[in-house]
PDB file of N, CA and C in Angstrom:
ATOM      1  N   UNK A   1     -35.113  12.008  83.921  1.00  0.00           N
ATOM      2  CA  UNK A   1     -34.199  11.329  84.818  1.00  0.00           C
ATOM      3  C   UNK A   1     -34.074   9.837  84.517  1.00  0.00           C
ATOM      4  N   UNK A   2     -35.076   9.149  83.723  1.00  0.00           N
ATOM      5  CA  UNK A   2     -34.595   7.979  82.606  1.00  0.00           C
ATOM      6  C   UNK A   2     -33.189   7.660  82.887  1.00  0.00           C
ATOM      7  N   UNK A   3     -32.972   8.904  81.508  1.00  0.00           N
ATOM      8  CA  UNK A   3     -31.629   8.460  81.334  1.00  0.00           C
ATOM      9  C   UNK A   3     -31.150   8.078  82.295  1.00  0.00           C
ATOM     10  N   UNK A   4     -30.528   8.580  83.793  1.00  0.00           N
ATOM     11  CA  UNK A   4     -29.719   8.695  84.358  1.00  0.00           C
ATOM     12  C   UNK A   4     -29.797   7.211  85.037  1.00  0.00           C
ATOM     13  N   UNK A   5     -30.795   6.920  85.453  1.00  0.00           N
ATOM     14  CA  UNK A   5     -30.804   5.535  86.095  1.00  0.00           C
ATOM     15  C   UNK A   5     -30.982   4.639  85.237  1.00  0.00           C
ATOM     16  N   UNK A   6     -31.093   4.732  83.526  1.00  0.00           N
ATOM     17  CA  UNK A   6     -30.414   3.765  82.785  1.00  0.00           C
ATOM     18  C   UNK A   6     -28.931   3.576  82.721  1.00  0.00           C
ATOM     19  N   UNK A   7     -28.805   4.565  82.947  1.00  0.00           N
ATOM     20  CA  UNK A   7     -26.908   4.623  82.838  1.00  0.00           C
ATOM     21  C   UNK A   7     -26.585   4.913  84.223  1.00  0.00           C
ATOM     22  N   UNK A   8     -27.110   4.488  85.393  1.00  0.00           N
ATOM     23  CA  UNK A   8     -26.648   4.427  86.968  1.00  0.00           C
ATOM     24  C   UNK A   8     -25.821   5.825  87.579  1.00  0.00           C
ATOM     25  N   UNK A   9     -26.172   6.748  86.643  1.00  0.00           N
ATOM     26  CA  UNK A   9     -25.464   7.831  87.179  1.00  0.00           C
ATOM     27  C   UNK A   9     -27.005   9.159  87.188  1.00  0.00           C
ATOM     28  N   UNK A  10     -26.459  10.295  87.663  1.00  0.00           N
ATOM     29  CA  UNK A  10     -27.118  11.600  87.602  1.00  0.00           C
ATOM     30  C   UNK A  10     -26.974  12.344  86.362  1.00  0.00           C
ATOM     31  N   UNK A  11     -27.453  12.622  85.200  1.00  0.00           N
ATOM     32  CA  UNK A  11     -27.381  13.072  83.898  1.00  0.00           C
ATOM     33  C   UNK A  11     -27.669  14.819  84.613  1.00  0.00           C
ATOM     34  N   UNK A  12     -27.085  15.183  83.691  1.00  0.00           N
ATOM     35  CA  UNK A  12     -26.999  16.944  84.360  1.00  0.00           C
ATOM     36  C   UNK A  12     -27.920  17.212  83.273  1.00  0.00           C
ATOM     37  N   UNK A  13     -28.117  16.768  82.453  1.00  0.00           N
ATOM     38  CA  UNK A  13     -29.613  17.481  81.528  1.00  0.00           C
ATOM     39  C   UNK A  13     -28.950  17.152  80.083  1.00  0.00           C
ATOM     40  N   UNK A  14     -30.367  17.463  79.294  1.00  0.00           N
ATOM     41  CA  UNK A  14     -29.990  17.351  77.854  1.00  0.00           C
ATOM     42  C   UNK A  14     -28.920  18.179  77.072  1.00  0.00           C
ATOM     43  N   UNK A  15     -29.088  19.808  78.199  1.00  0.00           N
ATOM     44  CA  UNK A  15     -28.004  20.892  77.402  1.00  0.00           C
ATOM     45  C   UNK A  15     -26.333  20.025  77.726  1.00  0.00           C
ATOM     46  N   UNK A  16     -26.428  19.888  79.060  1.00  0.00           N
ATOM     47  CA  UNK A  16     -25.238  19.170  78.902  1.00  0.00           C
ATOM     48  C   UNK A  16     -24.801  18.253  78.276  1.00  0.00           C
ATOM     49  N   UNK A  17     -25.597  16.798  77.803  1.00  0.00           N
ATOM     50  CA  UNK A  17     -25.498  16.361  76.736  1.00  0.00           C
ATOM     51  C   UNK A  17     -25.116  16.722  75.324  1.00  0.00           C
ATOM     52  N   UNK A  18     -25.756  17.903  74.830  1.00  0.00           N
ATOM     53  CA  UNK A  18     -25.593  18.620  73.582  1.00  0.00           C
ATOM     54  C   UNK A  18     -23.944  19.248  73.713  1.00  0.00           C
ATOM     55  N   UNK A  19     -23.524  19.849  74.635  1.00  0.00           N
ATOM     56  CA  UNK A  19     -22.046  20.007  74.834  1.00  0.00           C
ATOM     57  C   UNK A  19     -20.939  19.641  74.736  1.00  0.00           C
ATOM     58  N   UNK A  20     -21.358  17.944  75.199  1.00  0.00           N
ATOM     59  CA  UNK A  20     -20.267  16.498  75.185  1.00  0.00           C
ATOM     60  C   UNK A  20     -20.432  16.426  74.078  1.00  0.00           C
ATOM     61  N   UNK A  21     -22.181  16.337  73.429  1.00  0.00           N
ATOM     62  CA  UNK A  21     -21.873  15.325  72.051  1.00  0.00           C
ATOM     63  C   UNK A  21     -21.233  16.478  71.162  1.00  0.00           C
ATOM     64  N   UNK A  22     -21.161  17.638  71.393  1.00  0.00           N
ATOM     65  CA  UNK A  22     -20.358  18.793  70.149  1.00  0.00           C
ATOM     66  C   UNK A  22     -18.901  18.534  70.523  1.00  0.00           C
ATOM     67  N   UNK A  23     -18.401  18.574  71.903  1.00  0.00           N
ATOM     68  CA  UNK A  23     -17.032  18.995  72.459  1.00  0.00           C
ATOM     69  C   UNK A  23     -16.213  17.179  71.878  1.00  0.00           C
ATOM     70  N   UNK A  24     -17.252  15.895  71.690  1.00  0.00           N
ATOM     71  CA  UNK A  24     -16.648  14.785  71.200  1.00  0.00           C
ATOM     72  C   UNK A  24     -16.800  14.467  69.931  1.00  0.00           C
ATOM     73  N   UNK A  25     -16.995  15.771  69.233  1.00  0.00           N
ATOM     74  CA  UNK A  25     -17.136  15.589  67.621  1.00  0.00           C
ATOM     75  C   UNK A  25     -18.110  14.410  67.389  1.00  0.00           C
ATOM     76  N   UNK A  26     -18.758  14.390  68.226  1.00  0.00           N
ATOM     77  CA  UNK A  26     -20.382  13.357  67.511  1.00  0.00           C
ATOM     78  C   UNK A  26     -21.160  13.597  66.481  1.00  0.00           C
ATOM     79  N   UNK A  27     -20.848  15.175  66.453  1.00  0.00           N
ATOM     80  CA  UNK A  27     -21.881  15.945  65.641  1.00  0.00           C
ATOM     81  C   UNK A  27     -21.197  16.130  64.076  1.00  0.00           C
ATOM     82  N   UNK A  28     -20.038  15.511  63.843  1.00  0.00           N
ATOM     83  CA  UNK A  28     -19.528  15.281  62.925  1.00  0.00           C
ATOM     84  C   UNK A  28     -19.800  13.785  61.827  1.00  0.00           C
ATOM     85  N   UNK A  29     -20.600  13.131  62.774  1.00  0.00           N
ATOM     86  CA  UNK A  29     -20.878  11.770  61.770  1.00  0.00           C
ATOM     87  C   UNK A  29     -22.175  11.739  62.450  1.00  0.00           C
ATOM     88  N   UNK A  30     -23.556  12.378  63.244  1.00  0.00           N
ATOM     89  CA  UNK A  30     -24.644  12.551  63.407  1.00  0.00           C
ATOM     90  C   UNK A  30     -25.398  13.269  62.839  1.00  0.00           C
ATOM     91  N   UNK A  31     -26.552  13.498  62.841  1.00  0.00           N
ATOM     92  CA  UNK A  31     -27.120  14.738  62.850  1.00  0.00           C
ATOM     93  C   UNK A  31     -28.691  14.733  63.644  1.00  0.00           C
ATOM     94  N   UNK A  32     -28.722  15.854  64.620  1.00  0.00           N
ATOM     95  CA  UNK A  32     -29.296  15.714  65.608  1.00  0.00           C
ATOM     96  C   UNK A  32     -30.282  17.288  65.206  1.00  0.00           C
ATOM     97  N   UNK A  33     -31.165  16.960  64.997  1.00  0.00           N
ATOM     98  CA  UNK A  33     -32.612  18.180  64.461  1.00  0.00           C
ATOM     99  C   UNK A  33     -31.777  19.584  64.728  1.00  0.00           C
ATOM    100  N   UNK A  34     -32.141  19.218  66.045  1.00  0.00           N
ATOM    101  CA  UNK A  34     -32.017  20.469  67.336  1.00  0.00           C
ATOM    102  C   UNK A  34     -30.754  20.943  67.539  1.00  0.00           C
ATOM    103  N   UNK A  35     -29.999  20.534  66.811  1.00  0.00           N
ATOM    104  CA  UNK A  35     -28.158  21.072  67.042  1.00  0.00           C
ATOM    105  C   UNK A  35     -27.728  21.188  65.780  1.00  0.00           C
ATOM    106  N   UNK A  36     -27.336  22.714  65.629  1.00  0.00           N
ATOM    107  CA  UNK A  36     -26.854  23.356  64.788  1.00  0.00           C
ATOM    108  C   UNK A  36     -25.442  22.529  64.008  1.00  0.00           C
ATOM    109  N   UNK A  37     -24.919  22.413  65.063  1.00  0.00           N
ATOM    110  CA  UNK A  37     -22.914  21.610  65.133  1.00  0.00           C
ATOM    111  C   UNK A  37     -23.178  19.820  65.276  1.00  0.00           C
ATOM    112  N   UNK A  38     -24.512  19.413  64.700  1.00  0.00           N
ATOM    113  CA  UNK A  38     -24.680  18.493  64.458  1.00  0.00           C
ATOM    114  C   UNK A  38     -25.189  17.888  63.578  1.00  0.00           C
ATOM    115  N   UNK A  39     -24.744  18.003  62.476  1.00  0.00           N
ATOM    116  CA  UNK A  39     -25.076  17.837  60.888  1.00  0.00           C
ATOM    117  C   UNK A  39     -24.169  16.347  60.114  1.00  0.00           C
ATOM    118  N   UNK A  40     -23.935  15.953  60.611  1.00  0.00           N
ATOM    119  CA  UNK A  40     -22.905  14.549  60.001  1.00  0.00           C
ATOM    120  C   UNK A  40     -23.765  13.259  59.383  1.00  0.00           C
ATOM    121  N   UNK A  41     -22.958  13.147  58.272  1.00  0.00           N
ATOM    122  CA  UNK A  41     -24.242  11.794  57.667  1.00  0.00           C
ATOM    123  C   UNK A  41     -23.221  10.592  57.470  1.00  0.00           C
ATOM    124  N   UNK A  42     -22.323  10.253  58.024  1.00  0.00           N
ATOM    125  CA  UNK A  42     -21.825   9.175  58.281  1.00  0.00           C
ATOM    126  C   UNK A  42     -22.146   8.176  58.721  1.00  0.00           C
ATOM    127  N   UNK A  43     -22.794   8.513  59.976  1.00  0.00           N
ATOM    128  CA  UNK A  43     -23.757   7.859  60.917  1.00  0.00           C
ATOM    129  C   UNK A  43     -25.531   8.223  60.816  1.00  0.00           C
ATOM    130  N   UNK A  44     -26.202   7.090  61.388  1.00  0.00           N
ATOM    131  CA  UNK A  44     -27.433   7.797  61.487  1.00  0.00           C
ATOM    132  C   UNK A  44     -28.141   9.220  61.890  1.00  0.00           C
ATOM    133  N   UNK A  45     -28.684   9.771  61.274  1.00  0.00           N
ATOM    134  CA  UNK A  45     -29.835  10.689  62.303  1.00  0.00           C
ATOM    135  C   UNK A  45     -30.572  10.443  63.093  1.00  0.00           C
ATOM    136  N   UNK A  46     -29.539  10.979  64.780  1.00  0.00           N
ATOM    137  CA  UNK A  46     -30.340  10.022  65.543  1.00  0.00           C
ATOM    138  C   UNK A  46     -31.416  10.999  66.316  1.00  0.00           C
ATOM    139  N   UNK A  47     -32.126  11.839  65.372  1.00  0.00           N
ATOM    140  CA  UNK A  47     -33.451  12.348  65.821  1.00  0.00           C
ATOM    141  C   UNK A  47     -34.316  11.184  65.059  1.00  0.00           C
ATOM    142  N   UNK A  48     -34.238  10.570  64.357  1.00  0.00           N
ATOM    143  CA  UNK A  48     -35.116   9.718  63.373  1.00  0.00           C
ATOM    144  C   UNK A  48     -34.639   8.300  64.129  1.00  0.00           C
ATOM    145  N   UNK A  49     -33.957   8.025  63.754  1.00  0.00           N
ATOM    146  CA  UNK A  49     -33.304   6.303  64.272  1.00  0.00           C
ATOM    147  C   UNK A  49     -33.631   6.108  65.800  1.00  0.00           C
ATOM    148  N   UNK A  50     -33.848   6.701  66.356  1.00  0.00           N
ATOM    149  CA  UNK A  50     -33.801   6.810  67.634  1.00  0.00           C
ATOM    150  C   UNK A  50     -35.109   6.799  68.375  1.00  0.00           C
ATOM    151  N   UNK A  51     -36.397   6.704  67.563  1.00  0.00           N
ATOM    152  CA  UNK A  51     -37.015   7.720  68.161  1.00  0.00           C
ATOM    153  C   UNK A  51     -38.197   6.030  68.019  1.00  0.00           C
ATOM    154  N   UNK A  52     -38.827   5.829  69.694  1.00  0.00           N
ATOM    155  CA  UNK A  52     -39.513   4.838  70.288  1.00  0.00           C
ATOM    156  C   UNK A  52     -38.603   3.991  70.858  1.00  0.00           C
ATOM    157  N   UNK A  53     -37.132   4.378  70.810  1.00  0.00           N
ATOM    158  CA  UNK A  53     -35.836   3.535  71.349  1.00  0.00           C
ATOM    159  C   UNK A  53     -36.138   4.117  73.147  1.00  0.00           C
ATOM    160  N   UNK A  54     -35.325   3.651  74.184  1.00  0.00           N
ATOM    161  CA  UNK A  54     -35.421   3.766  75.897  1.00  0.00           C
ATOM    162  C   UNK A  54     -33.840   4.255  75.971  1.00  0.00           C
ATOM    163  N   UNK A  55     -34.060   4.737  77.423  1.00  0.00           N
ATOM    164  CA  UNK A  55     -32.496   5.113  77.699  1.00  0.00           C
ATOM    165  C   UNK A  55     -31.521   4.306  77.818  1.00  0.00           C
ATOM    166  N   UNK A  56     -31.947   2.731  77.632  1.00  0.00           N
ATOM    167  CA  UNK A  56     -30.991   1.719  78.293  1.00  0.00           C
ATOM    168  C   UNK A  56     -30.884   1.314  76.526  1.00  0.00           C
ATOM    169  N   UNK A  57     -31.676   1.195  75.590  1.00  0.00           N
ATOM    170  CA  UNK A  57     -31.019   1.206  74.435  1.00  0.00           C
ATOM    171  C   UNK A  57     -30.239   2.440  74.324  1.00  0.00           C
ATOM    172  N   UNK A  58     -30.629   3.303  73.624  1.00  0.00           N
ATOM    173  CA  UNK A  58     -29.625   4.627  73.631  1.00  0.00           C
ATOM    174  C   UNK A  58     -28.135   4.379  74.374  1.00  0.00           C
ATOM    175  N   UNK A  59     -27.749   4.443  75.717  1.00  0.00           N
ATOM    176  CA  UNK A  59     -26.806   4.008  76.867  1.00  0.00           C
ATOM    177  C   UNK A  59     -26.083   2.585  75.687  1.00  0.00           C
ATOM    178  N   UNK A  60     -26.535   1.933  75.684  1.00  0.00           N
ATOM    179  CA  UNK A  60     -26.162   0.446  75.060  1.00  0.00           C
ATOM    180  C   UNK A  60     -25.522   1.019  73.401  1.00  0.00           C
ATOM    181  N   UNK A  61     -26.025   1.593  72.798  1.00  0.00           N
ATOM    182  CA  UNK A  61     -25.722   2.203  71.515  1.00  0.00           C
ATOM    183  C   UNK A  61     -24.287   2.970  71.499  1.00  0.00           C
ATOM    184  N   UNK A  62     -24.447   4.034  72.888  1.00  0.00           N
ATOM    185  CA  UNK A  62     -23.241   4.362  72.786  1.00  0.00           C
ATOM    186  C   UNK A  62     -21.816   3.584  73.444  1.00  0.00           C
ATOM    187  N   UNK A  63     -22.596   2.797  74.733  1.00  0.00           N
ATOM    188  CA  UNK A  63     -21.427   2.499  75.166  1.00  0.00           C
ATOM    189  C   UNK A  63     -20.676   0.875  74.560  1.00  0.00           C
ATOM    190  N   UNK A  64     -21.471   0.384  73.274  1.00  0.00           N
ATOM    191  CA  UNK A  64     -21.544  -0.832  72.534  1.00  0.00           C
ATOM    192  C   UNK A  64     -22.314  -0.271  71.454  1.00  0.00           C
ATOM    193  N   UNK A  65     -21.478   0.224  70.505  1.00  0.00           N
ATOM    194  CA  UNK A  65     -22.386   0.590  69.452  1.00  0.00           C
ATOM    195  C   UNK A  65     -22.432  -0.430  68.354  1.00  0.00           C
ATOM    196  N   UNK A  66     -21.629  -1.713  68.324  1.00  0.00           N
ATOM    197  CA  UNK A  66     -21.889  -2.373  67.378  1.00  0.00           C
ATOM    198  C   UNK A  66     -22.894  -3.658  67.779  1.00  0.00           C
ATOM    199  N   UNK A  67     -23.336  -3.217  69.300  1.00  0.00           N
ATOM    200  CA  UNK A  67     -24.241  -4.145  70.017  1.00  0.00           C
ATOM    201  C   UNK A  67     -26.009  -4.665  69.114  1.00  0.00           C
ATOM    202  N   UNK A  68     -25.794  -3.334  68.331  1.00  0.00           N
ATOM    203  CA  UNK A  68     -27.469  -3.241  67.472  1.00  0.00           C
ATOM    204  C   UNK A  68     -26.962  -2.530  66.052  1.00  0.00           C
ATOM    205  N   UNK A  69     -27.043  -2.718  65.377  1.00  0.00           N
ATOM    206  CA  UNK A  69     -26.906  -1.683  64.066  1.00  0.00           C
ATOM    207  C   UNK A  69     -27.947  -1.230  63.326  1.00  0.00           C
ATOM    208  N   UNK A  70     -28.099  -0.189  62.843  1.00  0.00           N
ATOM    209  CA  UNK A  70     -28.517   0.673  62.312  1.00  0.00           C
ATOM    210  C   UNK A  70     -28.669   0.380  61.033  1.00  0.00           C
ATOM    211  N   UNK A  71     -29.852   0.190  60.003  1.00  0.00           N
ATOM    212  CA  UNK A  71     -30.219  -0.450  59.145  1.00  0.00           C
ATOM    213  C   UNK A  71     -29.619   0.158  58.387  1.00  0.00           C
ATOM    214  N   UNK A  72     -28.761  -0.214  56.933  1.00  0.00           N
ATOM    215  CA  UNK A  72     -28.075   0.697  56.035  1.00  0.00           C
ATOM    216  C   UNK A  72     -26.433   0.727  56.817  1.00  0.00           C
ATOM    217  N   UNK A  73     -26.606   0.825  57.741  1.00  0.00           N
ATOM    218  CA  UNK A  73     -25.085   0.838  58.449  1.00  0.00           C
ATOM    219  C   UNK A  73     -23.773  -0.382  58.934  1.00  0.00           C
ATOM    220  N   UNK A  74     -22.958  -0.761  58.851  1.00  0.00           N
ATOM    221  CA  UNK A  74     -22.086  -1.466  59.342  1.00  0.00           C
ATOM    222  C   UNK A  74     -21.463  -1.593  60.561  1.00  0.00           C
ATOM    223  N   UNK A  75     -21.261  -2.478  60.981  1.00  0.00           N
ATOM    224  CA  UNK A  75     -20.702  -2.846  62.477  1.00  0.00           C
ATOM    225  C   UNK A  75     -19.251  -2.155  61.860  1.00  0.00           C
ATOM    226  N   UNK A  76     -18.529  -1.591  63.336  1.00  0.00           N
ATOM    227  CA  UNK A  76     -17.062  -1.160  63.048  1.00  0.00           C
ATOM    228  C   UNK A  76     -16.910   0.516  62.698  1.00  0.00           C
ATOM    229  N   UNK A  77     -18.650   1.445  62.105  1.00  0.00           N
ATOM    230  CA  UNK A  77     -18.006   2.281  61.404  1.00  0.00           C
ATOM    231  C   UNK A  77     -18.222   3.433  62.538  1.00  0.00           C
ATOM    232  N   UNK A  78     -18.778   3.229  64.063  1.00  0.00           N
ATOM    233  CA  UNK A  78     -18.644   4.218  65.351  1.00  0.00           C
ATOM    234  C   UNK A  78     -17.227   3.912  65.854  1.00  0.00           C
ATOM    235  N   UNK A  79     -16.872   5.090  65.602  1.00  0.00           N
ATOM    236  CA  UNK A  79     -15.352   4.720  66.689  1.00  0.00           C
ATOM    237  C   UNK A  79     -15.268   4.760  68.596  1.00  0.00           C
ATOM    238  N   UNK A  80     -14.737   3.890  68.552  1.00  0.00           N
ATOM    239  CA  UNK A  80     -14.573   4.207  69.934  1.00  0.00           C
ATOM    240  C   UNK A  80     -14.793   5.266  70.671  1.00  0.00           C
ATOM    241  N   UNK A  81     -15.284   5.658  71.959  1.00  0.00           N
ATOM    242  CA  UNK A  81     -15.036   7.323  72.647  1.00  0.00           C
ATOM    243  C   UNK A  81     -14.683   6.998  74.234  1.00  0.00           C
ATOM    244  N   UNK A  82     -14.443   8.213  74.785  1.00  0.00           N
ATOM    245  CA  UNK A  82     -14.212   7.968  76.281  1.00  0.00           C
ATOM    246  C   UNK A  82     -14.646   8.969  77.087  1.00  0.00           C
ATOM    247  N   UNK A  83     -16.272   8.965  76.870  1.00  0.00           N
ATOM    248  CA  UNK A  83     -17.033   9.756  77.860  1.00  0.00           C
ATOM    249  C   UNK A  83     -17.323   8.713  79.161  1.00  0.00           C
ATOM    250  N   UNK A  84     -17.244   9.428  80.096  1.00  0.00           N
ATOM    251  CA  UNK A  84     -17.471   9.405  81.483  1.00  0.00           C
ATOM    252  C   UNK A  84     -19.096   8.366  81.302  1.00  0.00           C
ATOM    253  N   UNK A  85     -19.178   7.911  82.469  1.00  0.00           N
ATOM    254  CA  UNK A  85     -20.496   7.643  83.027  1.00  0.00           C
ATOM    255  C   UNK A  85     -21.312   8.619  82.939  1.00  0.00           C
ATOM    256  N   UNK A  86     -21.358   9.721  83.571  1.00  0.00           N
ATOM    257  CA  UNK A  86     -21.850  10.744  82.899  1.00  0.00           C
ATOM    258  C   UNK A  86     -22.283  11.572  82.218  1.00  0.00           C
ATOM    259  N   UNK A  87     -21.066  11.675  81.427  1.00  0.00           N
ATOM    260  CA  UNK A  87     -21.323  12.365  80.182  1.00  0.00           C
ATOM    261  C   UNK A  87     -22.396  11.570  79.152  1.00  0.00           C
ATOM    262  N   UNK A  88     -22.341  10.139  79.275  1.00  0.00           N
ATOM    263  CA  UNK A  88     -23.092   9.172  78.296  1.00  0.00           C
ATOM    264  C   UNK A  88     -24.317   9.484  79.752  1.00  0.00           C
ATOM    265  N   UNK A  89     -25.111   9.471  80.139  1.00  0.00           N
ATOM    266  CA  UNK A  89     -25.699   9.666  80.532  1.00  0.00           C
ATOM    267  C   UNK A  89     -26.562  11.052  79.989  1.00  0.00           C
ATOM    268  N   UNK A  90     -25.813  11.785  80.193  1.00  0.00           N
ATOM    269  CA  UNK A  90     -25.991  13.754  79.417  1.00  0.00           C
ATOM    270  C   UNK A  90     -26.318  13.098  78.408  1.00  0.00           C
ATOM    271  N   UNK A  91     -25.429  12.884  77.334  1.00  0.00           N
ATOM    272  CA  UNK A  91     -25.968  12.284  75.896  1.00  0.00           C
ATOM    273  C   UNK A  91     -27.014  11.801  75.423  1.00  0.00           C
ATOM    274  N   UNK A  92     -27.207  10.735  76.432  1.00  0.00           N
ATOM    275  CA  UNK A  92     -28.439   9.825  76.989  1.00  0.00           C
ATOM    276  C   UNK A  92     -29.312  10.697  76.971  1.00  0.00           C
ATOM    277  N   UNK A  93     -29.780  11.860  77.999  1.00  0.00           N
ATOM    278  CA  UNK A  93     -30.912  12.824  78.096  1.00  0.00           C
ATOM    279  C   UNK A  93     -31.066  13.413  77.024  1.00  0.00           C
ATOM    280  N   UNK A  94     -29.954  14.069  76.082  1.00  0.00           N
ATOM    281  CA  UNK A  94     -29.617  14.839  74.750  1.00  0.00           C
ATOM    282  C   UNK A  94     -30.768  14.095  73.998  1.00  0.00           C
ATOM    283  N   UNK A  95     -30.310  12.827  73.475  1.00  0.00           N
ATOM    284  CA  UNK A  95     -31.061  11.879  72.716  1.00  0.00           C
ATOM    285  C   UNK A  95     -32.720  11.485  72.670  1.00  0.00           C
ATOM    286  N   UNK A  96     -32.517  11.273  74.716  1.00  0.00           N
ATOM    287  CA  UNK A  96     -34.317  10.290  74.435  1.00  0.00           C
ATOM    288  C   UNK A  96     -35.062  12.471  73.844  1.00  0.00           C
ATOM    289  N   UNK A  97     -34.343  13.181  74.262  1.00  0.00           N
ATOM    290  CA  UNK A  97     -35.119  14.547  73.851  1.00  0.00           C
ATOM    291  C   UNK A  97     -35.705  14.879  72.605  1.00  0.00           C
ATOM    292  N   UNK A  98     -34.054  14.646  71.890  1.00  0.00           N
ATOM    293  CA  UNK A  98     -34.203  14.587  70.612  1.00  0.00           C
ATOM    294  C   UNK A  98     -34.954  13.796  69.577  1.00  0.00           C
ATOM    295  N   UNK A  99     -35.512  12.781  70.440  1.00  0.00           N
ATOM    296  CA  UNK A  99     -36.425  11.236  69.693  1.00  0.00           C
ATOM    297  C   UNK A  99     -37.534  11.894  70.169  1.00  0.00           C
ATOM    298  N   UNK A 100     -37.560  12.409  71.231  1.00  0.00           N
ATOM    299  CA  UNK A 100     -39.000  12.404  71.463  1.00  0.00           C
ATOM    300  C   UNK A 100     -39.524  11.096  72.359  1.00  0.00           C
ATOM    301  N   UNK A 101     -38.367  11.098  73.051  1.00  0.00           N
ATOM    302  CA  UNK A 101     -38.573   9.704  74.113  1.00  0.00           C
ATOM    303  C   UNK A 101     -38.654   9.877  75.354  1.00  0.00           C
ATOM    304  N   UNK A 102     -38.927   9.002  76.447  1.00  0.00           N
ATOM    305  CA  UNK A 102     -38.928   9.513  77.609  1.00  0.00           C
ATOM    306  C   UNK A 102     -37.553   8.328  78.627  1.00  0.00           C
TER     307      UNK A 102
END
């Protein structure tokens, strides 16, 4: 529940997270261990990159992703998205899971 009160909302869980980040093609420039439809090397692997990061980084990553960059990576190359409070929240839970964070 982290996540959720990093990102001021109620996160419905990590599965829901895993849903948004497939249904917003995240999983097309990610790749996330634990998700099949998340294999993309555009962007970091954010089971690895991610992992000793908090929900209010994570939250900050997505909703300002050129706020911190990703070593090897460039400002500019996350595109924009338009998940809900929520849904970045879900994501949020998806993630600290996938790091192995709390």
């Amino acid at each position: 529940r982290r996540a959720a009160a990093a990102c001021g909302r109620r996160a419905r869980g990590p599965a829901a997270g895993a849903a948004t980040f497939i249904s917003a093609s995240c999983g097309g420039c990610h790749t996330i261990d634990s998700l099949d439809n998340a294999t993309g090397t555009v962007g970091p692997n954010l089971s690895e990159s991610l992992v000793g990061r908090d929900a209010a980084f994570i939250q900050q990553s997505i909703v300002s992703p050129d706020a911190v960059i990703a070593e090897g990576y460039t400002a500019g190359l996350m595109q924009a998205n338009s998940l809900n409070e929520t849904e970045v929240a879900d994501v949020v839970a998806l993630l600290l899971e996938a790091s192995g964070g709390s």
